[in-house]
Every structure is written in structure tokens, then in C-alpha cells.
N, C-alpha and C. Protein backbone atom coordinates (compact mmCIF):
# COMPACT_ATOMS: atom_id res chain seq x y z
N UNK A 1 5.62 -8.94 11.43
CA UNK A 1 6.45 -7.79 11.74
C UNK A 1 7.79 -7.97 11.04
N UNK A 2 8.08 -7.26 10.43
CA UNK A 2 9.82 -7.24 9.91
C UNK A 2 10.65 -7.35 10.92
N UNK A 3 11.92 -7.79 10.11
CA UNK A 3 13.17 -7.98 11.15
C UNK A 3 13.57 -6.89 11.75
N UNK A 4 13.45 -5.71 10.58
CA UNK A 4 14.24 -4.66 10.76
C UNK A 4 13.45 -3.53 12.00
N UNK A 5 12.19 -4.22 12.17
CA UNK A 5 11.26 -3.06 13.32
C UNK A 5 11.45 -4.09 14.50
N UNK A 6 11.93 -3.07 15.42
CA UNK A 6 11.60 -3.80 17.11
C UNK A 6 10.69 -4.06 17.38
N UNK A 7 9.94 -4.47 18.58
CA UNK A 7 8.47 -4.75 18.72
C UNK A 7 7.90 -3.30 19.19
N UNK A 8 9.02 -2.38 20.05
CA UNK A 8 8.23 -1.10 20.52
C UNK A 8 8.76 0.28 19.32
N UNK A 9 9.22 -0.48 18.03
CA UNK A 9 8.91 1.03 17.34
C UNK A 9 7.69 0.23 16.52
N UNK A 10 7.36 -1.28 16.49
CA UNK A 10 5.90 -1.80 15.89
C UNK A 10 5.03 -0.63 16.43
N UNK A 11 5.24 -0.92 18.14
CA UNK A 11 3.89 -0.40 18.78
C UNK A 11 3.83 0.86 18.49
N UNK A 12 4.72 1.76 18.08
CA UNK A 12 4.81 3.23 18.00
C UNK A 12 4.29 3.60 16.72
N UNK A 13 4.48 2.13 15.17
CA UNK A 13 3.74 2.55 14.07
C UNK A 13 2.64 2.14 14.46
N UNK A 14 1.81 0.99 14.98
CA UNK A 14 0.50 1.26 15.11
C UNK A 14 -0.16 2.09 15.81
N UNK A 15 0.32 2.96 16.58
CA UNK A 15 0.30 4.06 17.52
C UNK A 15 -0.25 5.20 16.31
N UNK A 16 0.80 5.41 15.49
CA UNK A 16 1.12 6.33 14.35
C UNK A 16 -0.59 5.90 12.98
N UNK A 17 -0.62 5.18 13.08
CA UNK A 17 -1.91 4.11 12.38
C UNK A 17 -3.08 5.40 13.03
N UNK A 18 -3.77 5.17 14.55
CA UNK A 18 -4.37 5.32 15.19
C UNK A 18 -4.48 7.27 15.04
N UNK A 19 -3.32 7.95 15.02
CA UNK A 19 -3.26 8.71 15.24
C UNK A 19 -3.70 9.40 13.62
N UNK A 20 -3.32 9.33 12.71
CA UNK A 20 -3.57 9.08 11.65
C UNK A 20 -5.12 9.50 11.21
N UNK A 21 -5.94 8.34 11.21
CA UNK A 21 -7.09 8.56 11.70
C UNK A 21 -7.76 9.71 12.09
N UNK A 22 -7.78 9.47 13.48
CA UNK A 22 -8.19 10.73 14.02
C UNK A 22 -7.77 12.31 13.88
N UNK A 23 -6.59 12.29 12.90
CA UNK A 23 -6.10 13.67 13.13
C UNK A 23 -5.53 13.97 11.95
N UNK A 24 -5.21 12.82 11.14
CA UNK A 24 -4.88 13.24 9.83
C UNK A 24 -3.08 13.04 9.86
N UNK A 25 -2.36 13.53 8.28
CA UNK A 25 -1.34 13.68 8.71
C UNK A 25 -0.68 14.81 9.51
N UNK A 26 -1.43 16.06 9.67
CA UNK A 26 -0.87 17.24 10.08
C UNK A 26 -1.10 16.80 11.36
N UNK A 27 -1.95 16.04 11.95
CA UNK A 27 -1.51 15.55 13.30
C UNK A 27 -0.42 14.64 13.53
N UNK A 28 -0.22 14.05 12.91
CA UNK A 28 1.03 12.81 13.32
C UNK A 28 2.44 13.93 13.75
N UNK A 29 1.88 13.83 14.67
CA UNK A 29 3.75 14.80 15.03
C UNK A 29 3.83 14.19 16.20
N UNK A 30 5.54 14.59 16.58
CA UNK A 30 5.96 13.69 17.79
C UNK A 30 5.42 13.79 19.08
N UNK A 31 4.64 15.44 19.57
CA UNK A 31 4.21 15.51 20.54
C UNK A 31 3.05 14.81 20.68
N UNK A 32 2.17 14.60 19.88
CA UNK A 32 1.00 13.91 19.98
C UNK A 32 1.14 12.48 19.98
N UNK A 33 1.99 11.75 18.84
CA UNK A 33 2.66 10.57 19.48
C UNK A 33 3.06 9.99 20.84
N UNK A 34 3.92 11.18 21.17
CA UNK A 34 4.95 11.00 22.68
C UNK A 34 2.96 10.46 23.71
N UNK A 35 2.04 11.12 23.43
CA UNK A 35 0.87 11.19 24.62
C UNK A 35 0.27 10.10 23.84
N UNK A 36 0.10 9.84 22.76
CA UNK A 36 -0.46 8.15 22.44
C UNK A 36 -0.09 7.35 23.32
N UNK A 37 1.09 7.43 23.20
CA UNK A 37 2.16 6.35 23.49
C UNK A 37 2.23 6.29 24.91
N UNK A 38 1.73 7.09 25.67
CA UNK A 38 2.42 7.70 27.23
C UNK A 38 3.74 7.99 27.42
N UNK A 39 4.38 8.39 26.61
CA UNK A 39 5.91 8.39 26.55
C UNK A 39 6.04 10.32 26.64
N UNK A 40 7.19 10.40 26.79
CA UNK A 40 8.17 11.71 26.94
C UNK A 40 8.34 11.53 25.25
N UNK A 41 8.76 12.57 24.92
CA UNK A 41 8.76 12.78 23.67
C UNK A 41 10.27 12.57 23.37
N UNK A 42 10.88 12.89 24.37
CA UNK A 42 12.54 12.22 24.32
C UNK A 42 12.69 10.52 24.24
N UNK A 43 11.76 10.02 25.22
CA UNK A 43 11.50 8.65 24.84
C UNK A 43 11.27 8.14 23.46
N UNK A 44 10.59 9.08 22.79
CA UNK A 44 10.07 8.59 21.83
C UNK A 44 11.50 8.46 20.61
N UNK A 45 11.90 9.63 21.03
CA UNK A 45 13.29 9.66 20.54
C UNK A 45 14.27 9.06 20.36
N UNK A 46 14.26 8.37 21.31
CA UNK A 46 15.12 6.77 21.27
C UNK A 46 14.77 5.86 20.44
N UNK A 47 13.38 5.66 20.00
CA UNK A 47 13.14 4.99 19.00
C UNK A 47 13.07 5.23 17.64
N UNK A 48 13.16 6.67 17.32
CA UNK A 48 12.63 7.04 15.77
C UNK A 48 13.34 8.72 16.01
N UNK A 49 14.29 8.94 15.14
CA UNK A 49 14.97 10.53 15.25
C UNK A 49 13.97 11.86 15.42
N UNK A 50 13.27 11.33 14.46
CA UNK A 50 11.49 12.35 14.10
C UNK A 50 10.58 12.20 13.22
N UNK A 51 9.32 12.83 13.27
CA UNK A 51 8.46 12.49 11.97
C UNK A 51 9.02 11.47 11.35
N UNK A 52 9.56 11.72 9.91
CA UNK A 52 9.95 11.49 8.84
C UNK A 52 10.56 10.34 9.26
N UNK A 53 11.13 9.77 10.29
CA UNK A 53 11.88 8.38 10.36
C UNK A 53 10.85 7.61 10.77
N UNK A 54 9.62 8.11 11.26
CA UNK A 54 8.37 7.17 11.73
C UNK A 54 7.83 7.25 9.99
N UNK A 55 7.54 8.08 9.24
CA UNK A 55 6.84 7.70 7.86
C UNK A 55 7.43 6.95 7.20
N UNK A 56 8.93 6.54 7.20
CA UNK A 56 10.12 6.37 6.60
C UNK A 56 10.20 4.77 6.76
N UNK A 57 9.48 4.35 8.23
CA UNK A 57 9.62 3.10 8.95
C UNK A 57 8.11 2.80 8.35
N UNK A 58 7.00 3.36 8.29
CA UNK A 58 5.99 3.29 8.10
C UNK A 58 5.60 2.86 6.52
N UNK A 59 5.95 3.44 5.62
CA UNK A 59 6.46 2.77 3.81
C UNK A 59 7.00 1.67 3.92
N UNK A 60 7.97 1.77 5.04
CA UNK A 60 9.11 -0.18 4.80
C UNK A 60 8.08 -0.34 5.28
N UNK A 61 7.54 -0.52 6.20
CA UNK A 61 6.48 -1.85 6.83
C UNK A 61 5.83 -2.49 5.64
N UNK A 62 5.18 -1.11 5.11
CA UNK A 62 4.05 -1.42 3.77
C UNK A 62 4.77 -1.99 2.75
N UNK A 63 5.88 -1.67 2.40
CA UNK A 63 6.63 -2.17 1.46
C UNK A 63 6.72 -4.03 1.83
N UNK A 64 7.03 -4.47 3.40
CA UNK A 64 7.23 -5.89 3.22
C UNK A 64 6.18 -6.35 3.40
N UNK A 65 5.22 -5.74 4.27
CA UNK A 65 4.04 -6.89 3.83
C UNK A 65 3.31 -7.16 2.25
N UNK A 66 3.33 -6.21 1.59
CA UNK A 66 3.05 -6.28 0.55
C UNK A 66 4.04 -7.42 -0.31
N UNK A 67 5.25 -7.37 -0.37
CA UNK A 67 5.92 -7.82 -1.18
C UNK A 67 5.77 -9.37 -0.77
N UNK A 68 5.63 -10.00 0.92
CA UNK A 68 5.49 -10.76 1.40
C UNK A 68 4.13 -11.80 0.60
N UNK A 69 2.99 -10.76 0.78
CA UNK A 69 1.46 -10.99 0.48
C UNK A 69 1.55 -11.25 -1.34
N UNK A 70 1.81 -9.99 -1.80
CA UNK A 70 2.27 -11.08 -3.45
C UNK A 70 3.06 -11.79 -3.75
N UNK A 71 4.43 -12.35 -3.27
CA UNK A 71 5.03 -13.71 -3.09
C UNK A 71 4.33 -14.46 -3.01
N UNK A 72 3.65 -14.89 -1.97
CA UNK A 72 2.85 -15.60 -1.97
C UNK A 72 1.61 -16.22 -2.96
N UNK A 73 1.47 -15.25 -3.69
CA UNK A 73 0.07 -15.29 -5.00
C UNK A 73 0.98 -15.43 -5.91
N UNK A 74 1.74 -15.04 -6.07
CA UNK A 74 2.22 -15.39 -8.15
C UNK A 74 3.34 -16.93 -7.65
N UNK A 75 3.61 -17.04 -6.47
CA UNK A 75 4.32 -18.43 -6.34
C UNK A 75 2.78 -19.78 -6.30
N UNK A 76 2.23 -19.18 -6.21
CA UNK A 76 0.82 -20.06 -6.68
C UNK A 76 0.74 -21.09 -7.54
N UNK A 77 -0.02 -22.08 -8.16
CA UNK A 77 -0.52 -22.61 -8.87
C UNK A 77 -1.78 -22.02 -9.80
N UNK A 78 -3.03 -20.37 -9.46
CA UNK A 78 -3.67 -20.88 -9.87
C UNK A 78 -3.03 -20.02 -11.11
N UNK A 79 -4.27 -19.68 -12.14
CA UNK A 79 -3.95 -19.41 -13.36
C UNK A 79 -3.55 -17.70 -13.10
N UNK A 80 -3.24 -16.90 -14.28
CA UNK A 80 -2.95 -15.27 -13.93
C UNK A 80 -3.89 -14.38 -14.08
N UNK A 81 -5.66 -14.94 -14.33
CA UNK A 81 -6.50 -13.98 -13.72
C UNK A 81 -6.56 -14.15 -12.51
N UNK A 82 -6.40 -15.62 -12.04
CA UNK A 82 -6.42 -15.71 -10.19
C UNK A 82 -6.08 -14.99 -9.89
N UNK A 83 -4.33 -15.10 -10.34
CA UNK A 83 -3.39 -14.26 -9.25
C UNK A 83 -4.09 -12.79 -9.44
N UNK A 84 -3.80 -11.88 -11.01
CA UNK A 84 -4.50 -11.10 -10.68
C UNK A 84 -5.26 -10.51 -10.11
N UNK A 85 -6.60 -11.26 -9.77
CA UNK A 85 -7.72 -11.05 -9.07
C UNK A 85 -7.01 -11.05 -7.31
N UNK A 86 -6.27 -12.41 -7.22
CA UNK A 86 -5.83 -12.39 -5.66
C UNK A 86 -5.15 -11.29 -5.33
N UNK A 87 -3.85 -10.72 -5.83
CA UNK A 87 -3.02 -9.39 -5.79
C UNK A 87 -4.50 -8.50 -4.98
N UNK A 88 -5.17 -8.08 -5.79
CA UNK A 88 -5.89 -6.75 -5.61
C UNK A 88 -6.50 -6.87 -4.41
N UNK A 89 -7.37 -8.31 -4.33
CA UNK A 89 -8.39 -9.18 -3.38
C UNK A 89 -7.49 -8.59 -1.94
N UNK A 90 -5.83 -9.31 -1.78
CA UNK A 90 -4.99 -9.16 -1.02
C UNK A 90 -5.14 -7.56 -0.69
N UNK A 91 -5.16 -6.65 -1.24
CA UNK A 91 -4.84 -5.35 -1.13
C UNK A 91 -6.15 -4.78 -0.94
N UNK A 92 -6.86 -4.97 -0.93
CA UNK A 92 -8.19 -4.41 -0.80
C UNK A 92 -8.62 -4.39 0.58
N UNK A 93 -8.27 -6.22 0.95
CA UNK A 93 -8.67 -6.32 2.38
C UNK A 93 -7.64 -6.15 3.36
N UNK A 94 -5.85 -5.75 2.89
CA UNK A 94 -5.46 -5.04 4.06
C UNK A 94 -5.99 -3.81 4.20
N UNK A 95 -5.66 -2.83 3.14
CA UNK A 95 -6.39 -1.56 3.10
C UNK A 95 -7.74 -1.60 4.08
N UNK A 96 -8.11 -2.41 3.78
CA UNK A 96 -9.70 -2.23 4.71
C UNK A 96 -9.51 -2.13 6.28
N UNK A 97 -8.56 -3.24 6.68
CA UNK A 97 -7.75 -3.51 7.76
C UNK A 97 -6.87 -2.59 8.22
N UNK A 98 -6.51 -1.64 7.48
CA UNK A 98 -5.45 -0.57 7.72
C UNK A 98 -5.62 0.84 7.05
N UNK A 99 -6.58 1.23 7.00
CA UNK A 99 -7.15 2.44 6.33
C UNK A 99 -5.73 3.74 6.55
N UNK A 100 -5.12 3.66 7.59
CA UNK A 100 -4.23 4.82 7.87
C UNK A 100 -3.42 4.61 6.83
N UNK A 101 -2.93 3.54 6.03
CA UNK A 101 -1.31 3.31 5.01
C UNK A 101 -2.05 4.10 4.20
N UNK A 102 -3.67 4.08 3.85
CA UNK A 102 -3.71 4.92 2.44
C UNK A 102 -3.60 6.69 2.98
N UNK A 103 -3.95 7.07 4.01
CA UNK A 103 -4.24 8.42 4.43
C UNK A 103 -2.60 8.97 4.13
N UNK A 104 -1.12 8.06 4.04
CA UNK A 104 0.26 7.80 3.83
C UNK A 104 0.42 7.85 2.75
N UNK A 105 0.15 6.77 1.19
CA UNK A 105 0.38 6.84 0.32
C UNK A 105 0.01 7.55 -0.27
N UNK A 106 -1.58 8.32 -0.25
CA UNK A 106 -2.10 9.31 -1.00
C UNK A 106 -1.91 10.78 -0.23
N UNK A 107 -0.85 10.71 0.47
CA UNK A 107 -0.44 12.82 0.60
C UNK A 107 0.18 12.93 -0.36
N UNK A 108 -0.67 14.06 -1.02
CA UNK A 108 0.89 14.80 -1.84
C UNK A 108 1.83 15.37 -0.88
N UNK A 109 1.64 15.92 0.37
CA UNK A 109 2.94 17.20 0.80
C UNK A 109 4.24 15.74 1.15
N UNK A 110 3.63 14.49 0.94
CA UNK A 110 4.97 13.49 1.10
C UNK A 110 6.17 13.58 -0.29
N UNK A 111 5.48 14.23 -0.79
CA UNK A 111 6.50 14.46 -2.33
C UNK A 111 7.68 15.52 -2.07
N UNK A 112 6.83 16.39 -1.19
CA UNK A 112 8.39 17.43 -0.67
C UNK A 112 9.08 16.92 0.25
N UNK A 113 8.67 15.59 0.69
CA UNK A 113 9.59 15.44 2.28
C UNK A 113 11.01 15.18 1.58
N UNK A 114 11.76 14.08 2.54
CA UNK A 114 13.19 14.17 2.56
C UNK A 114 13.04 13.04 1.29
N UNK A 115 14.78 12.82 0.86
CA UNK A 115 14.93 12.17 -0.41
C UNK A 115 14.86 10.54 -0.07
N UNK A 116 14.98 10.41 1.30
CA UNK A 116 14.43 9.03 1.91
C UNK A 116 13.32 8.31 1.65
N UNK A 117 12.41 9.60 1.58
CA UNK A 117 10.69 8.92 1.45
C UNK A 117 10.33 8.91 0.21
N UNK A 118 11.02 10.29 -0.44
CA UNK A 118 10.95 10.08 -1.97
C UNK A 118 11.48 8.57 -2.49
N UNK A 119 12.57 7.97 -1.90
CA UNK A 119 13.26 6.40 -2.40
C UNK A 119 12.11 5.60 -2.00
N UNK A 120 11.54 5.86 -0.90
CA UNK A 120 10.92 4.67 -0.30
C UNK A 120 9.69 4.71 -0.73
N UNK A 121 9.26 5.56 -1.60
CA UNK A 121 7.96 5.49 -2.25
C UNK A 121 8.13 5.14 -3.63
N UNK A 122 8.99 5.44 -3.99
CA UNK A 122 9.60 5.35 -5.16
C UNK A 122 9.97 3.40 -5.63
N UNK A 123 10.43 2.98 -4.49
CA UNK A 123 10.87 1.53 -4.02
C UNK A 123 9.10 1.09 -4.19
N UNK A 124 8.25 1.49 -3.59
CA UNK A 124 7.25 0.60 -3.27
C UNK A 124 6.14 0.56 -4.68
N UNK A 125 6.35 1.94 -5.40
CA UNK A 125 5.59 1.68 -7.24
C UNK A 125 6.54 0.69 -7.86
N UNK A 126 7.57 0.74 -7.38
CA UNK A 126 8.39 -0.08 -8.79
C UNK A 126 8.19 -1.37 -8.03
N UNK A 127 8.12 -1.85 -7.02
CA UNK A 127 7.90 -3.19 -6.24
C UNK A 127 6.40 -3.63 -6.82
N UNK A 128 4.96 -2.69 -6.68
CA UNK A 128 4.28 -2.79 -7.19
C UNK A 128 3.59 -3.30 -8.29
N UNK A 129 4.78 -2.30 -9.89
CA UNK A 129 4.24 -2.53 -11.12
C UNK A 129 5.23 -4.15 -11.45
N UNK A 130 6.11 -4.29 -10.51
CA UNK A 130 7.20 -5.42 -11.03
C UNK A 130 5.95 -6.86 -10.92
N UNK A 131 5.63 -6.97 -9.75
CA UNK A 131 5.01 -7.82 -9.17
C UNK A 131 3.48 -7.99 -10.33
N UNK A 132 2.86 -6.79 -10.52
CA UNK A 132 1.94 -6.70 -11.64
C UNK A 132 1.91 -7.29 -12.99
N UNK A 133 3.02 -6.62 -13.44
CA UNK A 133 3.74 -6.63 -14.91
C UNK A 133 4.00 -8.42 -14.96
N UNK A 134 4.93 -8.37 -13.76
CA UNK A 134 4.56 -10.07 -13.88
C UNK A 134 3.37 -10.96 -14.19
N UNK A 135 2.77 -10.75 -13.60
CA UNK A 135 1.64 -11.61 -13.79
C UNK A 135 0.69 -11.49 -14.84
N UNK A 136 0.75 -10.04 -15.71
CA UNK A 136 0.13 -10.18 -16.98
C UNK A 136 1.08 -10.73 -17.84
N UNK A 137 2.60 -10.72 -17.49
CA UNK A 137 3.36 -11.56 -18.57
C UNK A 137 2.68 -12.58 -18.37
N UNK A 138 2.60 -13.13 -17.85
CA UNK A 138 2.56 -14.97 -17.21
C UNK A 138 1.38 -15.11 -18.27
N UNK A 139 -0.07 -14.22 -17.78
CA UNK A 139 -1.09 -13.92 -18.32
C UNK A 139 -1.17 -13.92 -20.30
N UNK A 140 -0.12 -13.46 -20.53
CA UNK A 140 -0.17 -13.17 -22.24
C UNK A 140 0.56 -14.30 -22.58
N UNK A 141 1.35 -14.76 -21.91
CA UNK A 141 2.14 -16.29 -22.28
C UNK A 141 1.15 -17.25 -22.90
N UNK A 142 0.13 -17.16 -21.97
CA UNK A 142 -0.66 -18.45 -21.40
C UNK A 142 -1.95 -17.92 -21.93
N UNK A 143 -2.20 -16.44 -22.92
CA UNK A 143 -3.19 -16.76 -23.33
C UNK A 143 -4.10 -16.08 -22.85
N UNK A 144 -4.27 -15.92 -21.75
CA UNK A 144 -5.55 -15.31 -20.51
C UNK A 144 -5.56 -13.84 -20.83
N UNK A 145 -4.48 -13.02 -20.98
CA UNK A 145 -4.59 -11.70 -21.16
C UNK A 145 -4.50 -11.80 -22.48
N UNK A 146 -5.07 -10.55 -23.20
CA UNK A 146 -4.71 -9.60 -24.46
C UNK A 146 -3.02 -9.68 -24.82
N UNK A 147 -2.57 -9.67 -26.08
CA UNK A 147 -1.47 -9.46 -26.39
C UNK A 147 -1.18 -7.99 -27.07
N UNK A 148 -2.14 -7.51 -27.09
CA UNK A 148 -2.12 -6.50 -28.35
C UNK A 148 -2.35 -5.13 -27.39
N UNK A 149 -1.80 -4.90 -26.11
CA UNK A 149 -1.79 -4.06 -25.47
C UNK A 149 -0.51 -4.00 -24.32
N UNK A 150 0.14 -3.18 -24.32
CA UNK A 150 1.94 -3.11 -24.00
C UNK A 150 1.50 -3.19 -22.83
N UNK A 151 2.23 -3.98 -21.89
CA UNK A 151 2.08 -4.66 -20.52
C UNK A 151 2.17 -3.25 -19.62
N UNK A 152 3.18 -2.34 -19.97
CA UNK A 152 3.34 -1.45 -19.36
C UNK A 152 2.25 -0.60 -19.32
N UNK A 153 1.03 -0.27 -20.26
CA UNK A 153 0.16 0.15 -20.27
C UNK A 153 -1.16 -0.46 -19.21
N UNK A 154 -0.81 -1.26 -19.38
CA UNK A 154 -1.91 -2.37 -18.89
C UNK A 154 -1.36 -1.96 -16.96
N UNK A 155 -0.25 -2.01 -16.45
CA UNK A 155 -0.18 -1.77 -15.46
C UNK A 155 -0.34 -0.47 -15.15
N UNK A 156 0.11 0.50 -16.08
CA UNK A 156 -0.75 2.02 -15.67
C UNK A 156 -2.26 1.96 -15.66
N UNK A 157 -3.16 1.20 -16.47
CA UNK A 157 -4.25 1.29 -15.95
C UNK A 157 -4.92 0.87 -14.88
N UNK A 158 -4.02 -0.56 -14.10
CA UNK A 158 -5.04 -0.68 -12.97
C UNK A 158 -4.07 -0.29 -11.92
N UNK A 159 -2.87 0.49 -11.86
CA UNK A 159 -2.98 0.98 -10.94
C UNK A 159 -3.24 2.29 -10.73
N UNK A 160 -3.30 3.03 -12.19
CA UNK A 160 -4.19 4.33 -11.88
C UNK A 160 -5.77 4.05 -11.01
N UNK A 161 -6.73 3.00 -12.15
CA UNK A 161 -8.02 2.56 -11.19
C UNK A 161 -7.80 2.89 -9.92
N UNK A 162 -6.63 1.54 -9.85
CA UNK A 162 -6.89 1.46 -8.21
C UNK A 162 -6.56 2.48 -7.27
N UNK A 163 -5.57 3.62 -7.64
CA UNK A 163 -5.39 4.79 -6.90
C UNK A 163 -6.57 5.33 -6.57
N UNK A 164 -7.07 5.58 -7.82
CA UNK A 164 -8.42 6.58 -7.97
C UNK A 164 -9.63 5.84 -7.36
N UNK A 165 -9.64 4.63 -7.06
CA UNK A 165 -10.35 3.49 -6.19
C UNK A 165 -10.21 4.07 -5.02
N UNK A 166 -9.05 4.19 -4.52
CA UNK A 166 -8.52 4.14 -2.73
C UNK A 166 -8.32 5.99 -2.54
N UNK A 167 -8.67 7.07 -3.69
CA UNK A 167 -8.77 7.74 -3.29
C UNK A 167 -10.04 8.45 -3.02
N UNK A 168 -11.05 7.66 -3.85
CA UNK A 168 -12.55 7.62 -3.45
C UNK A 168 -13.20 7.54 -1.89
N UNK A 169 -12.29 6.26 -1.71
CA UNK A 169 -12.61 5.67 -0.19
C UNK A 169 -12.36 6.80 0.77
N UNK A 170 -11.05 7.26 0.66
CA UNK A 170 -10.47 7.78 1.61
C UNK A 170 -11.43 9.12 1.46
N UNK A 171 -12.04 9.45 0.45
CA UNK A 171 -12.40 11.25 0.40
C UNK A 171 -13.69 11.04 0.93
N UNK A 172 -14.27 9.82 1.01
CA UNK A 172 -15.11 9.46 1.25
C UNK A 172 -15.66 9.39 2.87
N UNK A 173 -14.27 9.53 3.38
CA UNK A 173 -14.29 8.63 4.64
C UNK A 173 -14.20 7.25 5.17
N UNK A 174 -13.82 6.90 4.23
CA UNK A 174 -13.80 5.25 4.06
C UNK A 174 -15.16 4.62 4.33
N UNK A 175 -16.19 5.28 3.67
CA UNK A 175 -17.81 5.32 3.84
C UNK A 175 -18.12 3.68 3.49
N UNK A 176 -17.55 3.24 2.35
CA UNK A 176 -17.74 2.42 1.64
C UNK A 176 -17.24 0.99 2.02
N UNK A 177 -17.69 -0.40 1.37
CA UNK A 177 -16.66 -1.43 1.58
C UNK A 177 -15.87 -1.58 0.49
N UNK A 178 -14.58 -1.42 1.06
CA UNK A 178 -13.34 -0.92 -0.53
C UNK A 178 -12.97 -2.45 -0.72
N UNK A 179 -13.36 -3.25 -0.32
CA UNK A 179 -13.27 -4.84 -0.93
C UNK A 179 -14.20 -5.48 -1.66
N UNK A 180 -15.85 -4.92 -1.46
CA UNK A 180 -16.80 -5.09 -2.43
C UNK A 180 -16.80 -4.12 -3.74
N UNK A 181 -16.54 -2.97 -3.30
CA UNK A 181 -16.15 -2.36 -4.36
C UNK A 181 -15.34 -2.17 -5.19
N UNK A 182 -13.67 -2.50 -4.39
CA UNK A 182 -12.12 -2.71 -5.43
C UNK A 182 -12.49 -3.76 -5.96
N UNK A 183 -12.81 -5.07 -5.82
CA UNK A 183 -13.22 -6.18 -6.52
C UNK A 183 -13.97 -6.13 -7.62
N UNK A 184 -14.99 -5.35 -7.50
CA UNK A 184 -15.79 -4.79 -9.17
C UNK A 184 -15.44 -4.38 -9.89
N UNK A 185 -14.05 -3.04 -9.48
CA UNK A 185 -13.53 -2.78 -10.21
C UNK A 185 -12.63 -3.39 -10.84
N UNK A 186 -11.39 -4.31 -10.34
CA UNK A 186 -10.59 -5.24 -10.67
C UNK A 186 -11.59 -6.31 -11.68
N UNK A 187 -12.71 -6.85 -11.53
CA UNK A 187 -13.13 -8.07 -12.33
C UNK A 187 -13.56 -7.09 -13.42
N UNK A 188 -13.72 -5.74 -13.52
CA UNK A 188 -13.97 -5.21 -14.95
C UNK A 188 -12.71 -4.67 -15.46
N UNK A 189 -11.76 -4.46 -14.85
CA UNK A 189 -10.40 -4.53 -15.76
C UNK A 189 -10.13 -5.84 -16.11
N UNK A 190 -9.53 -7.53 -15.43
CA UNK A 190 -9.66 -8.47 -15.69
C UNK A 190 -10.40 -8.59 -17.07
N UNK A 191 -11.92 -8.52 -16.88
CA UNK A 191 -12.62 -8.50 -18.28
C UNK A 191 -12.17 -7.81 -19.57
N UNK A 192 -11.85 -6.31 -19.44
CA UNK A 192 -11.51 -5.58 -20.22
C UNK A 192 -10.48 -6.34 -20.75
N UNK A 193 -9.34 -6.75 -20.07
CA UNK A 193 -7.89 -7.49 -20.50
C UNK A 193 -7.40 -9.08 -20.96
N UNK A 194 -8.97 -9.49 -20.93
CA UNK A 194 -8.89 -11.03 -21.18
C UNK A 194 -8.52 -11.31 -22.59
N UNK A 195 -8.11 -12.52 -22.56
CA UNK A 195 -7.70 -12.50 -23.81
C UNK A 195 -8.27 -13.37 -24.77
């Protein structure tokens, strides 16, 4: 859990998780929250202004575990298809674990919200391709990746894939296992990019 979330606006994003799910985003509103939660909707108020400060809290979350979870892999030892491979591995099986963050990252109507979520989405691609971009540097240093393809390219392609990966799942219903399957896809980019 981050510093910056209490333990009962935690319980109110996994609340928000749950609700998600079942109802989509046009359900996540405060009244339906306030009855997740058993709370007054003024209660709820005390913890989060409205909507948008629960989606707002809901991106940071995603934003530190993520940043947390690849710290961890490129401070590694193994080589930079590992990490590579681990990054995605990592992301595949929270996603699996948390199906509601993608039903979050993939709305478009989050593009009109406030200029908050626009930053905070905005914060979490560039956290993303930084963390990426890294590791195919490391990767072309050392040999393992291709040199003859602009890094920046190389990270538009797997994280286009992987969008178009996690937007499969989701249209899907999350029918699928998006860790047997993101993994196939990742070891045939890997391949594609070896060097």
C-alpha cells in the first residue's frame, strides 16, 4: 500500500476494483460506492472529494506498484532479455490479479476527464516507456538486442502489442489466461529484437 493512501481510502479503491467489474466504469459512481462500502455517501466524502479523486488515487496506486515491481527487475543481475521478459511476466500476472486497473487504463472517456488524470496518465506512459527504454539500452550495450532499430521505436512496439494484448482480454471478458498468452506475445517480440 503507498504512504500516501490510508488504509480506509485502500479499502474504498478495492471497493472501486470490485465495482468496476461488475458494472463497468459508468457504474463506479459515488452512490454505488457509498452501498459497497456500507457507508453514507457523505462518509464517503471524507475520504475522496468525488469520482475523479477515487480514479485519480486509483492511477497513483498503479503508478507505485508498478514502478516498485520494475525497480525491482532492472536492479537485478539477470541479463536484459530477463528483465525484459520479467517487466511484462510482472505485468501480466498483476493484470490477471487485478483485471479492474485495465477496465481504468483502457477508457477512452478518461481522456476528457480533469487535467489531473490527464497528468496522471500521462506520468504512468512516461514511467512506463522510461523503465522499458532502459532495459533495451542495457540490452543493445550488451549485445542482446538489435542496434539497428531506434529504442524509441522498439518501445512503441511492445507497448502498442501489449495494449492491444490487454485490450483483447478485456473485450474478451477476460476469457483468456493473459499470462499464458502476454508471455507468447512478449517471447515473440524478445525474438523479433534479439540481437
Amino acid at each position: 500500500m503507498s504512504q500516501n493512501i490510508s488504509a480506509r481510502q485502500f479499502e474504498i479503491i478495492e471497493a472501486s476494483g470490485r465495482l468496476l467489474m461488475r458494472k463497468g466504469m459508468q457504474g463506479l459512481t459515488t452512490k454505488n460506492l457509498a452501498s459497497e462500502m456500507n457507508f453514507t455517501e457523505s462518509a464517503l466524502y471524507r475520504h475522496f472529494t468525488n469520482k475523479d479523486a477515487i480514479i485519480l488515487h486509483l492511477i497513483r496506486y498503479l503508478s507505485g506498484n508498478i514502478k516498485s515491481r520494475f525497480s525491482d527487475i532492472v536492479n537485478t543481475d539477470i541479463n536484459p532479455q530477463e528483465k525484459f521478459r520479467a517487466l511484462f511476466q510482472s505485468q501480466f500476472h498483476f493484470f490477471k490479479k487485478n483485471p479492474h486497473f485495465i477496465i481504468i487504463i483502457l477508457n477512452d472517456s478518461l481522456i476528457d476527464k480533469s487535467h489531473d488524470i490527464i497528468n496522471e496518465i500521462l506520468v504512468l506512459i512516461a514511467m512506463n516507456q522510461n523503465f522499458i527504454s532502459g532495459v533495451i539500452d542495457e540490452g543493445k550495450a550488451a549485445g542482446h538486442f538489435k542496434s539497428d532499430i531506434d529504442t524509441e521505436n522498439m518501445v512503441h512496439i511492445t507497448l502498442g502489442s501489449f495494449r492491444l494484448q490487454m485490450l483483447k482480454w478485456k473485450m474478451s471478458q477476460f476469457s483468456f489466461d493473459i499470462e499464458e498468452e502476454g508471455m507468447r506475445l512478449m517471447d515473440s517480440l524478445t525474438k523479433l529484437f534479439r540481437g
